[in-house]
N, C-alpha and C. Protein backbone atom coordinates (compact mmCIF):
# COMPACT_ATOMS: atom_id res chain seq x y z
N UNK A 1 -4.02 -2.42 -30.15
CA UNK A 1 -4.30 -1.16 -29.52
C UNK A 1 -3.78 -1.18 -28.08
N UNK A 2 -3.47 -0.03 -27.52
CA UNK A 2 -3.07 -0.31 -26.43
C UNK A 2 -1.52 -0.19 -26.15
N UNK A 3 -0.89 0.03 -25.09
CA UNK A 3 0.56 0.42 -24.90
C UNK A 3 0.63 -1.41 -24.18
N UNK A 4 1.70 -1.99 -25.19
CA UNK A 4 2.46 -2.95 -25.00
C UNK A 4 3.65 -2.81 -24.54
N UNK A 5 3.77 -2.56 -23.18
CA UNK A 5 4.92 -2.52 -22.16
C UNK A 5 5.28 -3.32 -21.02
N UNK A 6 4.13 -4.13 -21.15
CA UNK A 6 4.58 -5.24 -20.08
C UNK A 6 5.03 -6.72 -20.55
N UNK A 7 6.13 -6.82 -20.80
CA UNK A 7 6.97 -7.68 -20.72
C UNK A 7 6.75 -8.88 -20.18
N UNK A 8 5.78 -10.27 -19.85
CA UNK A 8 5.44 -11.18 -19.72
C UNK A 8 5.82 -12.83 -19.95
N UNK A 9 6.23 -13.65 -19.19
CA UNK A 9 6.63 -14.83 -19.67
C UNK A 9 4.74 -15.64 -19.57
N UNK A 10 4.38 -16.05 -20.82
CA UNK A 10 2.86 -16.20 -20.45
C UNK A 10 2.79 -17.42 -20.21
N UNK A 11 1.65 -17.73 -19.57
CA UNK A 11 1.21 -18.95 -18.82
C UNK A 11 0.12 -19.43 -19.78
N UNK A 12 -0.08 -21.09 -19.80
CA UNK A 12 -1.64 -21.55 -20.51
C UNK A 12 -2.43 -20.62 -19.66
N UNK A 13 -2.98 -20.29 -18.33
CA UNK A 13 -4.16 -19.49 -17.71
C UNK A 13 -3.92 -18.42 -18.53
N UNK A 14 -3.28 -17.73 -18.87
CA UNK A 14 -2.93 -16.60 -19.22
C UNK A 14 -3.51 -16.18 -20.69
N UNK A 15 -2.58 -17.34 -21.69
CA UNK A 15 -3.48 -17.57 -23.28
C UNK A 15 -4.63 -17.76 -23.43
N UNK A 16 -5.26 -18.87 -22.47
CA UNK A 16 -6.90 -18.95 -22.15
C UNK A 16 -7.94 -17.57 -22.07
N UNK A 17 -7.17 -16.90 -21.15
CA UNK A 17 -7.67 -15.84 -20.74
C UNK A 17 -8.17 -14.50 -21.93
N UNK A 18 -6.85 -14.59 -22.79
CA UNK A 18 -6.86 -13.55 -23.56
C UNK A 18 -7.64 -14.03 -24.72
N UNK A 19 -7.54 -15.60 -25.27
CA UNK A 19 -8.53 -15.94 -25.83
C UNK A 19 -9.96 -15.53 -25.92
N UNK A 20 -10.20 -15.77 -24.67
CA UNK A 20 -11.42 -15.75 -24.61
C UNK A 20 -12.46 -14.09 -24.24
N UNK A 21 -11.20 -13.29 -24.02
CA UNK A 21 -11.08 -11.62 -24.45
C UNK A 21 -11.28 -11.46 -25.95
N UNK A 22 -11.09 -12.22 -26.79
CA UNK A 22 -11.16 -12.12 -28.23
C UNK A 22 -9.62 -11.63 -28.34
N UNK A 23 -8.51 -11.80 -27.79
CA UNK A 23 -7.35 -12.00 -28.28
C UNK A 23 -6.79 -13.18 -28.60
N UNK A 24 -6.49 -13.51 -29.57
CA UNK A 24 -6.56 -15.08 -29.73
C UNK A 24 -4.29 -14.98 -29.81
N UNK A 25 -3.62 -15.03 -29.12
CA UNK A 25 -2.13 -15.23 -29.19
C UNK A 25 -1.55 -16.19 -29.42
N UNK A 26 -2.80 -17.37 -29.19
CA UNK A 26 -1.79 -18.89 -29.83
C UNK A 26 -1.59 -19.22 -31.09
N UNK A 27 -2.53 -19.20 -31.98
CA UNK A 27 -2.96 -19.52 -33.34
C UNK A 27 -1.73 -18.32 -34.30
N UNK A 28 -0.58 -18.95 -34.88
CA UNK A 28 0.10 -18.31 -35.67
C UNK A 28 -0.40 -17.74 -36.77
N UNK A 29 -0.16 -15.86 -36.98
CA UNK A 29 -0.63 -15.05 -38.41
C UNK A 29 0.89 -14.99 -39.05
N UNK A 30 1.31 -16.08 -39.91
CA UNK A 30 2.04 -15.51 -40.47
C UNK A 30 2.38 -14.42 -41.90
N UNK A 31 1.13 -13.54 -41.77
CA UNK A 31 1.31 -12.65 -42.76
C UNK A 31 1.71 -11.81 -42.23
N UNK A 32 1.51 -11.48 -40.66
CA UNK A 32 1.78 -10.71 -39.69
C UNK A 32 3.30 -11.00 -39.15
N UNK A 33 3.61 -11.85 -39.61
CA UNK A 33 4.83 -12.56 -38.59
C UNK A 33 4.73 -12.54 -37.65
N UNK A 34 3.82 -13.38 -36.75
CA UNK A 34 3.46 -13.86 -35.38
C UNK A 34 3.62 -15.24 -35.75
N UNK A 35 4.15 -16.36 -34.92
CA UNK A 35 4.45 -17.06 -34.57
C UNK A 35 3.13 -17.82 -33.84
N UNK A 36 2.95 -17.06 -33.19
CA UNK A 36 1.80 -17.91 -31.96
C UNK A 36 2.52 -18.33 -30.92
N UNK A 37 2.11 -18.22 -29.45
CA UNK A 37 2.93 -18.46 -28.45
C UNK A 37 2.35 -19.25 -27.69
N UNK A 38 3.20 -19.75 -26.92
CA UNK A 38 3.03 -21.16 -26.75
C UNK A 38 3.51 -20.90 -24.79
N UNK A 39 3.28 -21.35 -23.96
CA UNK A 39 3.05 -21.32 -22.06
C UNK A 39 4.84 -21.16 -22.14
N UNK A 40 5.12 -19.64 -21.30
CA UNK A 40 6.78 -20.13 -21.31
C UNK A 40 7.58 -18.89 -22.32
N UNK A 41 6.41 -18.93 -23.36
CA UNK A 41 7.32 -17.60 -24.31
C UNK A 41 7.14 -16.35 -23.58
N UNK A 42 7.91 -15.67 -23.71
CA UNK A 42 8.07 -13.71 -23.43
C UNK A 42 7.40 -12.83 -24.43
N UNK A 43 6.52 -12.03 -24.00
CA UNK A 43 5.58 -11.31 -24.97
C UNK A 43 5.36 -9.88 -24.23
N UNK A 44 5.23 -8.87 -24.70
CA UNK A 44 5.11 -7.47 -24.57
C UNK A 44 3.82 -7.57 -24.98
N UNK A 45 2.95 -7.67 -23.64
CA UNK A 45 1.36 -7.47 -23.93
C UNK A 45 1.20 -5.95 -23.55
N UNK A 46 -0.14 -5.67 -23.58
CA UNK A 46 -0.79 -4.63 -23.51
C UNK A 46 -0.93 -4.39 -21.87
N UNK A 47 -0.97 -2.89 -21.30
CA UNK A 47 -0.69 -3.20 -19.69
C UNK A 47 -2.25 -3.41 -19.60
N UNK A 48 -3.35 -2.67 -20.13
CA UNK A 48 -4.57 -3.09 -19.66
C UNK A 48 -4.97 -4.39 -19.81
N UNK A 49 -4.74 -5.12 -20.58
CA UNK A 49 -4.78 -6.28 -20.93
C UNK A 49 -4.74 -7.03 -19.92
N UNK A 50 -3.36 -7.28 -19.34
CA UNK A 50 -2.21 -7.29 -18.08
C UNK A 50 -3.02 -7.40 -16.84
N UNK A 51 -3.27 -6.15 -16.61
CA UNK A 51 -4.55 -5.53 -15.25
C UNK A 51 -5.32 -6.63 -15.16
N UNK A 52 -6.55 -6.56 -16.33
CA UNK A 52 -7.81 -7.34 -16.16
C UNK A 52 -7.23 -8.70 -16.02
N UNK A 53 -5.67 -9.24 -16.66
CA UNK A 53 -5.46 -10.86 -16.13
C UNK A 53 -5.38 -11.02 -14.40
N UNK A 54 -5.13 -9.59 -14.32
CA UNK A 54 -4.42 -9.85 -12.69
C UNK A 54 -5.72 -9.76 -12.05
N UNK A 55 -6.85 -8.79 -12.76
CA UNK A 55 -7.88 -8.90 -11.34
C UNK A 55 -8.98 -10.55 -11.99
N UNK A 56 -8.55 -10.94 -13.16
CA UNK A 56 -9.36 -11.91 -13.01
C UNK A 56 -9.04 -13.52 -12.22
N UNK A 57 -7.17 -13.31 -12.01
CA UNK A 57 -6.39 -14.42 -10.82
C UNK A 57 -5.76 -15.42 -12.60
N UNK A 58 -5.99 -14.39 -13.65
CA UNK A 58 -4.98 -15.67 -14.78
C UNK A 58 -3.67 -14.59 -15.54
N UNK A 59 -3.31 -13.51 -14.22
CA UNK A 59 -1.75 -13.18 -14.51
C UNK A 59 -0.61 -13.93 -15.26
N UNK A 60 -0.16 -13.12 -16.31
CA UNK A 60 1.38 -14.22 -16.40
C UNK A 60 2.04 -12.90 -15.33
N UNK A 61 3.56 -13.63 -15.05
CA UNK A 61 4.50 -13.50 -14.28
C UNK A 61 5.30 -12.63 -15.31
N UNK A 62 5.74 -11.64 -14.94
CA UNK A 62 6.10 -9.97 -15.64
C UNK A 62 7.49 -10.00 -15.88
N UNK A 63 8.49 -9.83 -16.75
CA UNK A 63 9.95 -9.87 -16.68
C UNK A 63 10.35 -8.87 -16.51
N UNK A 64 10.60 -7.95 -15.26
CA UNK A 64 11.09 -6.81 -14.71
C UNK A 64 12.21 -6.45 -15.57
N UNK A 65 13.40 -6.88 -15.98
CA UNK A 65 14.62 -6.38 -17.07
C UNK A 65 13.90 -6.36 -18.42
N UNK A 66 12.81 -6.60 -18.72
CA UNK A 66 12.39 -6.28 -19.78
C UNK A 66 11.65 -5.58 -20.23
N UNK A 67 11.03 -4.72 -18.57
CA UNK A 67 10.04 -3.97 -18.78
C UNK A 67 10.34 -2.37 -18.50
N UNK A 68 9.90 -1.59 -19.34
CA UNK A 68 10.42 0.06 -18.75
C UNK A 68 9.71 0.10 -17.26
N UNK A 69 11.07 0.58 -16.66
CA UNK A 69 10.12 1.96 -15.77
C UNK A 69 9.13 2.28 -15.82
N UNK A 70 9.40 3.23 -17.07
CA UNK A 70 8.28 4.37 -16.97
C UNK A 70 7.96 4.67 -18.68
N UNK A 71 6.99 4.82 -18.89
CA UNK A 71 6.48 5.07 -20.34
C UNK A 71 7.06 6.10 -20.69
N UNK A 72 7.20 6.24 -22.53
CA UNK A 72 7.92 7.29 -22.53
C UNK A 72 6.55 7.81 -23.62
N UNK A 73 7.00 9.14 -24.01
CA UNK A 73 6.09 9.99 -23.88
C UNK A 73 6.44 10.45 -25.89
């Protein structure tokens, strides 16, 4: 759920984080074809998601060429 537009190289603080949000991103679904990601991979998370890493200080670092501008509509 959620607009996945931010473009992210994620950090272990980062996977921890969302873990423990009840997003679990490491643990591979491959019925889903997810992989599971691992400190280092590039992922198009959710921007709220994103937010709450940044105000809780376990941000990943954002890949600007990978991320829109501006949402499209």
């Amino acid at each position: 759920m959620g607009l996945h537009i931010v473009c992210a190289q994620v950090t272990r603080a980062f996977l921890d984080f969302a873990r423990g949000q009840g997003n679990d991103l490491v643990t591979p679904a491959p019925e889903y074809g997810f992989p599971g990601l691992k400190p280092g991979d590039r992922w198009c998370v959710c921007a709220a998601t994103w937010r709450q890493a940044y105000q809780a200080g376990r941000r990943p670092p954002v890949v600007l060429k990978a991320t829109p501008r501006r949402r499209s509509r």
